[in-house]
N, C-alpha and C. Protein backbone atom coordinates (compact mmCIF):
# COMPACT_ATOMS: atom_id res chain seq x y z
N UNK A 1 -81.15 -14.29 171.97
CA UNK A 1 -81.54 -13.79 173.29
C UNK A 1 -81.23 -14.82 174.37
N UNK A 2 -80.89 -14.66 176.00
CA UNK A 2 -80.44 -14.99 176.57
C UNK A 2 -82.02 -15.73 177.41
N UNK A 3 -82.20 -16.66 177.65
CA UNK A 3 -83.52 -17.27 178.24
C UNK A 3 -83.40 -18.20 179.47
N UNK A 4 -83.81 -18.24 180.13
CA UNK A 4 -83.68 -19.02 181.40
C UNK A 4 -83.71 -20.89 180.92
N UNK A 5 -84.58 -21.15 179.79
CA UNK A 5 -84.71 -22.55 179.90
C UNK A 5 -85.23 -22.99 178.51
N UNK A 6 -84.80 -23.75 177.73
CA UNK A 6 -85.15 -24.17 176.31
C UNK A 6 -86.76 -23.94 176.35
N UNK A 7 -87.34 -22.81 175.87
CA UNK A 7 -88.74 -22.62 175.62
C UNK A 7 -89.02 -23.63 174.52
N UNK A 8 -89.89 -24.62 174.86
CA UNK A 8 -90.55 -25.44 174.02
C UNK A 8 -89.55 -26.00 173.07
N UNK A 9 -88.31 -26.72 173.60
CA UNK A 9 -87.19 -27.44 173.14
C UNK A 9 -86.89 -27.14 172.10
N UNK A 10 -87.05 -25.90 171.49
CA UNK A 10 -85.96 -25.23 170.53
C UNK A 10 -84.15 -25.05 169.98
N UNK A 11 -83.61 -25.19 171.45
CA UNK A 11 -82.48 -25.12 170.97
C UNK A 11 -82.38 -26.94 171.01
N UNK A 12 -82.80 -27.55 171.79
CA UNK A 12 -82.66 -28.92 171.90
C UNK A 12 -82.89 -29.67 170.78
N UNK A 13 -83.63 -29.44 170.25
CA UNK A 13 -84.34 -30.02 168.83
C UNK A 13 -83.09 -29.60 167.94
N UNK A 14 -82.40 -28.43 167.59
CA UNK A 14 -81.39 -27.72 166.62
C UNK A 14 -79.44 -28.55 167.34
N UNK A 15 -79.85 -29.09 168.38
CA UNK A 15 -78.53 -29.21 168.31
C UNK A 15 -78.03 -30.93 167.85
N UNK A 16 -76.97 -31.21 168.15
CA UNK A 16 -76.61 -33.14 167.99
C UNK A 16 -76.11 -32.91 169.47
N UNK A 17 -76.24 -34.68 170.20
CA UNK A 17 -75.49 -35.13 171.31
C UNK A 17 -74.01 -34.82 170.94
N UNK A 18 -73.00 -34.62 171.88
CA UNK A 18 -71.71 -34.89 171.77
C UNK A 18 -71.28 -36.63 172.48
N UNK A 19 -71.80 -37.23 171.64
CA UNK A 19 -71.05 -38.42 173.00
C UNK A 19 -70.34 -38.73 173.77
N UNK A 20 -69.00 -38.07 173.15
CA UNK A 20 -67.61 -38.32 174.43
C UNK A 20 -68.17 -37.40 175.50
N UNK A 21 -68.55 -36.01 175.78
CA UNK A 21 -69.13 -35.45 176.74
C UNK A 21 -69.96 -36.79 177.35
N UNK A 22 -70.83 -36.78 176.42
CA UNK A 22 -72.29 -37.33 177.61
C UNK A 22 -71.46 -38.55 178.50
N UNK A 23 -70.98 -39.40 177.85
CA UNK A 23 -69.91 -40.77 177.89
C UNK A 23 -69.29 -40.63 179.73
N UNK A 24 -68.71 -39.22 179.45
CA UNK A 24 -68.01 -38.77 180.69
C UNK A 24 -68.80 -38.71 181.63
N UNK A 25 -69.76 -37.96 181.37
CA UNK A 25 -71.12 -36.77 182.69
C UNK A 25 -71.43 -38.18 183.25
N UNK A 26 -71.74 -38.92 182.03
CA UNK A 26 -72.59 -40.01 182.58
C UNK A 26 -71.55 -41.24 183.48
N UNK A 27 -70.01 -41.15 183.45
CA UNK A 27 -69.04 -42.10 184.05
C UNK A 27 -69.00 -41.65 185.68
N UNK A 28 -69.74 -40.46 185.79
CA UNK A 28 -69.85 -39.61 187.38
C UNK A 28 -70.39 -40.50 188.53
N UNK A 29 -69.63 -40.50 188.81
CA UNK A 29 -69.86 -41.60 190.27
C UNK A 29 -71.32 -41.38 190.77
N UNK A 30 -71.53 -40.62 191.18
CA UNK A 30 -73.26 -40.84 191.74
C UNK A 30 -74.06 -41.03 190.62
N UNK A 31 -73.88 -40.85 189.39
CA UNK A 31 -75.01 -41.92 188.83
C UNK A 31 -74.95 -43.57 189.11
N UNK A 32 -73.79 -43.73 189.79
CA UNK A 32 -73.71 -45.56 189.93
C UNK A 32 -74.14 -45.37 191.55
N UNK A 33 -74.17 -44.67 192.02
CA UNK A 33 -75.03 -45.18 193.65
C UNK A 33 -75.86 -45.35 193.77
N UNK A 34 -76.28 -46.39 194.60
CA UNK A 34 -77.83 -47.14 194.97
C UNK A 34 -78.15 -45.96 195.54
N UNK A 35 -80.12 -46.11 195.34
CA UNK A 35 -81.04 -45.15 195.53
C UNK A 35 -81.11 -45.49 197.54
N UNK A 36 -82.27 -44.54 197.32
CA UNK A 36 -82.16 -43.60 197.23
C UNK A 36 -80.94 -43.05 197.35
N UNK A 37 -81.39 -41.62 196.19
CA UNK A 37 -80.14 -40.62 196.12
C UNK A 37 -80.43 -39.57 195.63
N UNK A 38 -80.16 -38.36 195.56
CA UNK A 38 -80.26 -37.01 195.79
C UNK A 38 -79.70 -36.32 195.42
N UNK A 39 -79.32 -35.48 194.50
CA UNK A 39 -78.30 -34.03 194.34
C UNK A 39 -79.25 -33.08 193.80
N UNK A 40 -78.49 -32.06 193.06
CA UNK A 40 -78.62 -31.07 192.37
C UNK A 40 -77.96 -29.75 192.28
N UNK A 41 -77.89 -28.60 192.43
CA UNK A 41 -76.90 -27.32 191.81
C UNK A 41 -75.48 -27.70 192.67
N UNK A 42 -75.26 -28.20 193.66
CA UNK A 42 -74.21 -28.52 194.50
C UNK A 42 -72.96 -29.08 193.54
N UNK A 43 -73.65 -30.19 192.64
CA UNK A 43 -73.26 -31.33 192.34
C UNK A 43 -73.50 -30.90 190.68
N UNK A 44 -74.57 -30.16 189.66
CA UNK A 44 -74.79 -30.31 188.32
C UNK A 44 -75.41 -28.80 188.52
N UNK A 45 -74.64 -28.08 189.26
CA UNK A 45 -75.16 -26.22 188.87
C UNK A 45 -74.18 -25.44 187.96
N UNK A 46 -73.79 -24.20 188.26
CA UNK A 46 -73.69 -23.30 187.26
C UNK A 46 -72.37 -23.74 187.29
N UNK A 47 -71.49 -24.19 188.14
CA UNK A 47 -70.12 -24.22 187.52
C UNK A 47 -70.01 -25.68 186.68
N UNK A 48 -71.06 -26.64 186.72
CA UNK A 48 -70.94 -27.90 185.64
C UNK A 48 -71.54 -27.22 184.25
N UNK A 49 -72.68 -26.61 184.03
CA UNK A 49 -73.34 -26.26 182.96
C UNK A 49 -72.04 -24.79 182.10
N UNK A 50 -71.54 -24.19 182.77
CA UNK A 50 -70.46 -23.56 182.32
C UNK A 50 -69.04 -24.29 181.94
N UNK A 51 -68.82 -25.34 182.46
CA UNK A 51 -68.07 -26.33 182.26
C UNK A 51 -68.58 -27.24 180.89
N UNK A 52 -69.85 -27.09 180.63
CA UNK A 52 -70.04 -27.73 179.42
C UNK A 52 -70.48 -26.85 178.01
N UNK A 53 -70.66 -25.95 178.52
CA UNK A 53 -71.04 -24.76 177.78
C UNK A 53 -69.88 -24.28 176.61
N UNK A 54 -68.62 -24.87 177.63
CA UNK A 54 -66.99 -24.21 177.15
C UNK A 54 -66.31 -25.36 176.00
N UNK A 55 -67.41 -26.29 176.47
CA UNK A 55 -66.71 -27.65 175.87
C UNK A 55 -67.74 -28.12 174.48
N UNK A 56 -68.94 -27.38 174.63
CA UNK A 56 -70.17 -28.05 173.44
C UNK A 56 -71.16 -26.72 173.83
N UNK A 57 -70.30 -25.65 173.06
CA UNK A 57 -71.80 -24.57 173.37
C UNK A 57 -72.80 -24.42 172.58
N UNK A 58 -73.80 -24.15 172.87
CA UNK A 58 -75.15 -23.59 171.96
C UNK A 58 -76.04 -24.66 172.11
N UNK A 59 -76.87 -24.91 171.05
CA UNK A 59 -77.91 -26.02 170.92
C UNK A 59 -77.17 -27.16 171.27
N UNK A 60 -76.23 -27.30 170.98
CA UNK A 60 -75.37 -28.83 171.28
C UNK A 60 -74.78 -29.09 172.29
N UNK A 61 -74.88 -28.12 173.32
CA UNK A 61 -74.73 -28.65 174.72
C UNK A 61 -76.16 -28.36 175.16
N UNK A 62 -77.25 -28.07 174.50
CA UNK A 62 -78.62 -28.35 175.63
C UNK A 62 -79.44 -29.75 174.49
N UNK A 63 -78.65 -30.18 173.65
CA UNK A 63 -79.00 -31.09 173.50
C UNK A 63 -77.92 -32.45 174.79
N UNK A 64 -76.39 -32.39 174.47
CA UNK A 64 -76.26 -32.96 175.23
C UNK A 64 -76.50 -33.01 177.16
N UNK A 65 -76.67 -32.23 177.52
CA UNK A 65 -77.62 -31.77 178.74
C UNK A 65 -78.75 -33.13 178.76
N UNK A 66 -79.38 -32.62 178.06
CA UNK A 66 -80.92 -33.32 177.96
C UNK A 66 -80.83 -34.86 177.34
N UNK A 67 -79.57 -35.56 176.65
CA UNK A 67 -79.24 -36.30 176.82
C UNK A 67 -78.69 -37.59 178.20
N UNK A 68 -77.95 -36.60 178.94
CA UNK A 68 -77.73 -36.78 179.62
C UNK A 68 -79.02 -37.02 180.94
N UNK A 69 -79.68 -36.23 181.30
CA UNK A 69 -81.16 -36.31 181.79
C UNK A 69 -81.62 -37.86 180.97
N UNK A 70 -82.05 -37.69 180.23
CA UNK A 70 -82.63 -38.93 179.36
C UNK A 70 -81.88 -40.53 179.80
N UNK A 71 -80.61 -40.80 179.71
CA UNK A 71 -80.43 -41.65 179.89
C UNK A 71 -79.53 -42.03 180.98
N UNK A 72 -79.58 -40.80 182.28
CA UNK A 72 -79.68 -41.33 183.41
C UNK A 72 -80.80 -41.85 183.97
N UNK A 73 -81.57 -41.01 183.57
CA UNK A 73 -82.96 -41.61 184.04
C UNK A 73 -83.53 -42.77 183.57
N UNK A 74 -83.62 -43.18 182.39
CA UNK A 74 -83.67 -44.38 181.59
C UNK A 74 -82.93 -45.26 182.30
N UNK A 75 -81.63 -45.86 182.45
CA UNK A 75 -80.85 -46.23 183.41
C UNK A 75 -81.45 -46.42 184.43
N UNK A 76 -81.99 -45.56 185.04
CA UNK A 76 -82.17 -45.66 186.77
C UNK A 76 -83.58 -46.06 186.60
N UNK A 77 -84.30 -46.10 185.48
CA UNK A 77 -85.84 -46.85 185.42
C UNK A 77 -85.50 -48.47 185.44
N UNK A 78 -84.75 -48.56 184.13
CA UNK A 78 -84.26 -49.96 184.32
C UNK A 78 -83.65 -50.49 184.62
N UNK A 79 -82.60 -49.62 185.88
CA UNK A 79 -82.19 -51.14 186.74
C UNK A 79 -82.92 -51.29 188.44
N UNK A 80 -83.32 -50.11 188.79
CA UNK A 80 -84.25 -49.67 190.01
C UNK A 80 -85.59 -50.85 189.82
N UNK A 81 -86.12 -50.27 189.06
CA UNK A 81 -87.72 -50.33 189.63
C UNK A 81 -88.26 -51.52 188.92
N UNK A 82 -89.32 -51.93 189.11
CA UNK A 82 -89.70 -53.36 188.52
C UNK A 82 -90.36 -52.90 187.13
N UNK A 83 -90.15 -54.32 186.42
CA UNK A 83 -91.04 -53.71 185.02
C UNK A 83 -92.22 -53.62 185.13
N UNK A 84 -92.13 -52.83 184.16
CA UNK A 84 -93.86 -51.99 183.94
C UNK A 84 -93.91 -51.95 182.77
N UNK A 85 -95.64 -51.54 182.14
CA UNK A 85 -96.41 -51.33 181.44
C UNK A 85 -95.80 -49.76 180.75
N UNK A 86 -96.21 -48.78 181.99
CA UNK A 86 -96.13 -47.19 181.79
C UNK A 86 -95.31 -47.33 183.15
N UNK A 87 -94.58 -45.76 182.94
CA UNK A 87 -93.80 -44.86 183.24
C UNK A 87 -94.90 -43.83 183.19
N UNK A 88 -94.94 -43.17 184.93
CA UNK A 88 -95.63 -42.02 184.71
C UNK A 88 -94.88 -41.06 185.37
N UNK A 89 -95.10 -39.87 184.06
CA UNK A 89 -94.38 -38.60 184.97
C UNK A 89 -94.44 -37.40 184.67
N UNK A 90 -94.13 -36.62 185.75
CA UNK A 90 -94.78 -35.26 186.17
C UNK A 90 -93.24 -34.13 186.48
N UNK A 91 -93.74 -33.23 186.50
CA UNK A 91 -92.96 -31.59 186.62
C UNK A 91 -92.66 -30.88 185.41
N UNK A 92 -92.00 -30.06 185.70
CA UNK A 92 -91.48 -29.27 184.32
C UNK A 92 -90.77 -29.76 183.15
N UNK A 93 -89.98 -30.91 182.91
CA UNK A 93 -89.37 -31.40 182.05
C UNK A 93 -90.85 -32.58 181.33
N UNK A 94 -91.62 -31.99 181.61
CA UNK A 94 -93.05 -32.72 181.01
C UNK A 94 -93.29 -32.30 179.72
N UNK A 95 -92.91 -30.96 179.57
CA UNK A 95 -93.26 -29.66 178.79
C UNK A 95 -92.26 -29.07 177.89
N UNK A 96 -91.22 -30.17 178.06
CA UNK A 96 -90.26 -30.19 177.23
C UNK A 96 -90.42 -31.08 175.83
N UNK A 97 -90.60 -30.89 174.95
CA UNK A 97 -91.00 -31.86 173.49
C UNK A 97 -90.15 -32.75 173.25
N UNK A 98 -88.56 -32.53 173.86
CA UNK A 98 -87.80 -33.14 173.08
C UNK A 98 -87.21 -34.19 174.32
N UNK A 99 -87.38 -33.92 175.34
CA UNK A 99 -87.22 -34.56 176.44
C UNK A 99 -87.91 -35.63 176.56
N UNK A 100 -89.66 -35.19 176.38
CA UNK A 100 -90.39 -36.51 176.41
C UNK A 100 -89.85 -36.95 174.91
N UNK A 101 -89.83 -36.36 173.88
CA UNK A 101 -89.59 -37.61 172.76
C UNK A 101 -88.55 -39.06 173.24
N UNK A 102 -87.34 -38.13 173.52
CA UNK A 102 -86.24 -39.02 173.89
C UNK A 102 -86.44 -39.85 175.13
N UNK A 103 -86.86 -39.54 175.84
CA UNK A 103 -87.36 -40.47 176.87
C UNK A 103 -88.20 -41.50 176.44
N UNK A 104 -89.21 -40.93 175.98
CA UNK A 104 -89.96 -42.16 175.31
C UNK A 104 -89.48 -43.21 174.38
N UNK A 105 -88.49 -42.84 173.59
CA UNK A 105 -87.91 -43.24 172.88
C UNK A 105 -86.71 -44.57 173.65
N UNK A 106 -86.52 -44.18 174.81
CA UNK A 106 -85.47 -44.60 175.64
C UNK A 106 -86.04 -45.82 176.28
N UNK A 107 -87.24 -45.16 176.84
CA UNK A 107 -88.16 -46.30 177.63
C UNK A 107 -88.58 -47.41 176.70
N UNK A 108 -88.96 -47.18 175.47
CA UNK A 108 -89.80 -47.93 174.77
C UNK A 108 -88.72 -48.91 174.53
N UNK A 109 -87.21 -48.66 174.21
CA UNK A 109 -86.47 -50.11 174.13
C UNK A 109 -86.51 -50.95 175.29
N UNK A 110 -87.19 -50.69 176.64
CA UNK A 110 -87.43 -51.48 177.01
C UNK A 110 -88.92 -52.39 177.48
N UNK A 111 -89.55 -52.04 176.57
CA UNK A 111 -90.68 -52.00 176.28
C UNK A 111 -92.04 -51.39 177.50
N UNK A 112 -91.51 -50.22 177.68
CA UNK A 112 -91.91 -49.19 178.59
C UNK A 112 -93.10 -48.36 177.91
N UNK A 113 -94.05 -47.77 178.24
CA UNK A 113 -94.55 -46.31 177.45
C UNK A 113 -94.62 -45.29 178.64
N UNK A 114 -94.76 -44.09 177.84
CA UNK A 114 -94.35 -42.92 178.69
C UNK A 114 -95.64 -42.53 178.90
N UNK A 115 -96.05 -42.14 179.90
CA UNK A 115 -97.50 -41.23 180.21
C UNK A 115 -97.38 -40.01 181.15
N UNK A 116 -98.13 -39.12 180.77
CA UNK A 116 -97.98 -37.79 181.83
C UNK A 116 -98.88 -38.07 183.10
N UNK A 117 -98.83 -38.02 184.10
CA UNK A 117 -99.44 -37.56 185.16
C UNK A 117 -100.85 -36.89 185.35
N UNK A 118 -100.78 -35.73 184.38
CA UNK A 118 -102.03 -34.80 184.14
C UNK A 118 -103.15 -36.03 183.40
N UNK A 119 -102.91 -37.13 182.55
CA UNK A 119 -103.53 -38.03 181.34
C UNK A 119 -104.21 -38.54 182.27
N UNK A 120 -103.22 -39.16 183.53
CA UNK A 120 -104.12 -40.58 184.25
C UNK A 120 -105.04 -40.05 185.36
N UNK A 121 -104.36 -39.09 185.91
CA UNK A 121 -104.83 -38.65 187.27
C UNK A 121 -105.59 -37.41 187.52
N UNK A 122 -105.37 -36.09 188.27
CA UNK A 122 -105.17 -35.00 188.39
C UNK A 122 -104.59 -34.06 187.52
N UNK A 123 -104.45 -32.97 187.37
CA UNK A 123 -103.39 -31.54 187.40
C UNK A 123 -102.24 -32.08 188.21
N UNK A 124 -101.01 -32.07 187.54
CA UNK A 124 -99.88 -32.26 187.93
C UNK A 124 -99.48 -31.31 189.27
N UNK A 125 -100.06 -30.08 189.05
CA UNK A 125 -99.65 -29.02 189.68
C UNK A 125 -100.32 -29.15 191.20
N UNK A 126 -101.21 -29.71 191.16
CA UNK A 126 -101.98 -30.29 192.50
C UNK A 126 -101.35 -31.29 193.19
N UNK A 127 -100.08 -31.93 192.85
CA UNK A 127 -100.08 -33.70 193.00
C UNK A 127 -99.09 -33.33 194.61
N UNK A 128 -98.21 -32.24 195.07
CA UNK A 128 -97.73 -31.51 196.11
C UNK A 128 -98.82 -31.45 197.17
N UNK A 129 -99.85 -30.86 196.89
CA UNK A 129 -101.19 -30.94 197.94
C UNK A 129 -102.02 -32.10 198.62
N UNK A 130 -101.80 -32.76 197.41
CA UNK A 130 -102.58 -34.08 197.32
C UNK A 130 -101.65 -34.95 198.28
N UNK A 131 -100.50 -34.87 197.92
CA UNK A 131 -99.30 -35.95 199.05
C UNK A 131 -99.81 -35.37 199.98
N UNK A 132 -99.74 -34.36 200.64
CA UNK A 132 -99.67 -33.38 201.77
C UNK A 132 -100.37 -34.00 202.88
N UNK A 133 -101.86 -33.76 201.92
CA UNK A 133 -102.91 -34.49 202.00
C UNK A 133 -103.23 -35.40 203.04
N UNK A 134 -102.69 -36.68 201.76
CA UNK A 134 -102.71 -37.87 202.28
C UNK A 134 -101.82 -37.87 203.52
N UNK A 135 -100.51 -37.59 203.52
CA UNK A 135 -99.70 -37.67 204.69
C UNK A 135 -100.41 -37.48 206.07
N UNK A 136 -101.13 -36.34 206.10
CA UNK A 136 -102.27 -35.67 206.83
C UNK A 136 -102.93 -36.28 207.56
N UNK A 137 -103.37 -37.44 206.43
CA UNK A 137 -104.33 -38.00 207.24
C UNK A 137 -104.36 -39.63 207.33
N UNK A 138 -102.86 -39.88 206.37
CA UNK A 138 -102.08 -41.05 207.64
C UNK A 138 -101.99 -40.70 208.88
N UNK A 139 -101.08 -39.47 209.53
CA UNK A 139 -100.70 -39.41 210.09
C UNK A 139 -102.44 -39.24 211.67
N UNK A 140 -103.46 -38.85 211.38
CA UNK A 140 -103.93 -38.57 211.78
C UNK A 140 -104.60 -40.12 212.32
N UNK A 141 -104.38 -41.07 211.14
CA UNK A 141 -104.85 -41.95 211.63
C UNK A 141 -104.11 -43.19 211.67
N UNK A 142 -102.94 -42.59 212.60
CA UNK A 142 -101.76 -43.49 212.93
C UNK A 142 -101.28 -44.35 212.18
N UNK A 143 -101.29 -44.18 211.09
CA UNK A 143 -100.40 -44.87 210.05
C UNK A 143 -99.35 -44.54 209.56
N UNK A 144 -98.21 -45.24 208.83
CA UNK A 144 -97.09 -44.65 208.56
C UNK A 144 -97.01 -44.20 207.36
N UNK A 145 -95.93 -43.03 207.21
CA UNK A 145 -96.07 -42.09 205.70
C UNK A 145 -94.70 -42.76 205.15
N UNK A 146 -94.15 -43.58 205.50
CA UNK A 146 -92.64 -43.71 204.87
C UNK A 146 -92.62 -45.17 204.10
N UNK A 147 -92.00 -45.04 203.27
CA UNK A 147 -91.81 -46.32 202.61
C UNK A 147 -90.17 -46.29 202.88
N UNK A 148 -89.48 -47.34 203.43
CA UNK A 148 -88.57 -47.40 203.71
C UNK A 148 -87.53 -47.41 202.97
N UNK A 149 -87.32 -48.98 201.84
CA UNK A 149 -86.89 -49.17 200.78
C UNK A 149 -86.81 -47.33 199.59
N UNK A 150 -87.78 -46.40 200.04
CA UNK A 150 -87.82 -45.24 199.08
C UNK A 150 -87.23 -43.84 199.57
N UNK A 151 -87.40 -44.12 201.06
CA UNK A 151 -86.91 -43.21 202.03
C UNK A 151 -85.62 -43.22 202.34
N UNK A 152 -85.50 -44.15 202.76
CA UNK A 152 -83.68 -44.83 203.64
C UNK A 152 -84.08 -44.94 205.08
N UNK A 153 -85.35 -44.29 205.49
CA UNK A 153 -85.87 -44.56 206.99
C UNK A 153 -85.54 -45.71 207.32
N UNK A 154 -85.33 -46.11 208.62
CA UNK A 154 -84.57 -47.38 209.24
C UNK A 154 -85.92 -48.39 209.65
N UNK A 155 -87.17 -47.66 209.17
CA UNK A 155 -88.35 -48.35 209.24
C UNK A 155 -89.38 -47.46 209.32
N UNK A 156 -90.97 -48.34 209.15
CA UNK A 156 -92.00 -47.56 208.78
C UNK A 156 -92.33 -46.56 210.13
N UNK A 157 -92.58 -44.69 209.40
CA UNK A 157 -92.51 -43.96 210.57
C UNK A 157 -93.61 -43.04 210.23
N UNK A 158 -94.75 -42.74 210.96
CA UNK A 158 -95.70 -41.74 211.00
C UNK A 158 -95.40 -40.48 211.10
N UNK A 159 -95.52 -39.70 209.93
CA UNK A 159 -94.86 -38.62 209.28
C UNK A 159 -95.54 -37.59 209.97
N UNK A 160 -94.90 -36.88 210.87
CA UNK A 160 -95.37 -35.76 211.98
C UNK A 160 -96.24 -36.24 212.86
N UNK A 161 -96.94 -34.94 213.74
CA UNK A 161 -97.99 -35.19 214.54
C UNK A 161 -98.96 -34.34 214.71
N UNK A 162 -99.95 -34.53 215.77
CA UNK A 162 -100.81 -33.74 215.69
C UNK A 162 -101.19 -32.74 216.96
N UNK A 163 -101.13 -31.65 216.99
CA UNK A 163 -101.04 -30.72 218.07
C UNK A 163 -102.27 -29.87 217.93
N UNK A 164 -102.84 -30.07 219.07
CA UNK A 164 -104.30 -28.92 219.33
C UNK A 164 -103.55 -27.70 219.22
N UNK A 165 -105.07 -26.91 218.98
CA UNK A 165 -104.43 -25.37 218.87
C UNK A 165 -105.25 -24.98 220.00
């Protein structure tokens, strides 16, 4: 059957990486650009996933897929951000089994551990409101919402304003 998204990493779990694929995806120039940085379907939508589909179909291109996820991100943990203890993280690829395995698995060579979001804090699903939130009421009390270094903002800037009704 045809499914929108590996339900509970089924086909992921059944397939092997292809390496020369991943080798390539992963030689793609914007994984080597300094952060901040940004894409998605523009850049890794339906005409890349059909492009790999043709080249490693079935379980073995949503394993290499999710390979690929795994150790860009791994990558961009360890050369970005300072070391840490935990790695915490949140959204839909949370809920993936085989995603967090491999991730964890990824992190831990660098002596990382993986934690969900929902464990330490809140409902993940709240954590959108909660920024909102806070932004809210920086902004209310003239403080700035931007981290620069995370933003690319040209400096610290108080995120909206506030207008009577």
């Amino acid at each position: 059957p045809s499914l929108p998204y590996d339900r509970d990493g089924h086909l992921a779990a059944a397939g092997r990486v292809d390496a020369e694929v991943l080798a390539e995806w992963l030689a793609d120039p914007w994984f080597a650009g300094p952060p901040p940085r940004s894409t998605g379907r523009e850049r890794f939508g339906r005409a890349a996933v059909e492009a790999l589909h043709a080249r490693v179909p079935g379980p073995d291109g949503v394993r290499t897929a999710l390979a690929l996820t795994v150790e860009s991100v791994g990558a961009f943990i360890m050369e970005h951000l300072p070391a840490a203890a935990e790695v915490v993280v949140a959204g839909g690829g949370t809920a993936h089994p085989v995603l967090m395995t491999d991730l964890a698995a990824r992190l831990a060579g660098g002596g990382m551990t993986l934690r969900r979001f929902d464990e330490l804090f809140f409902p993940a699903a709240a954590k959108e409101a909660v920024a909102f939130a806070l932004l809210g009421w920086l902004t209310l009390h003239g403080q700035p919402g931007t981290v620069p270094r995370v933003t690319g903002a040209r400096g610290p800037r108080i995120a909206g304003c506030v207008t009577p009704a």
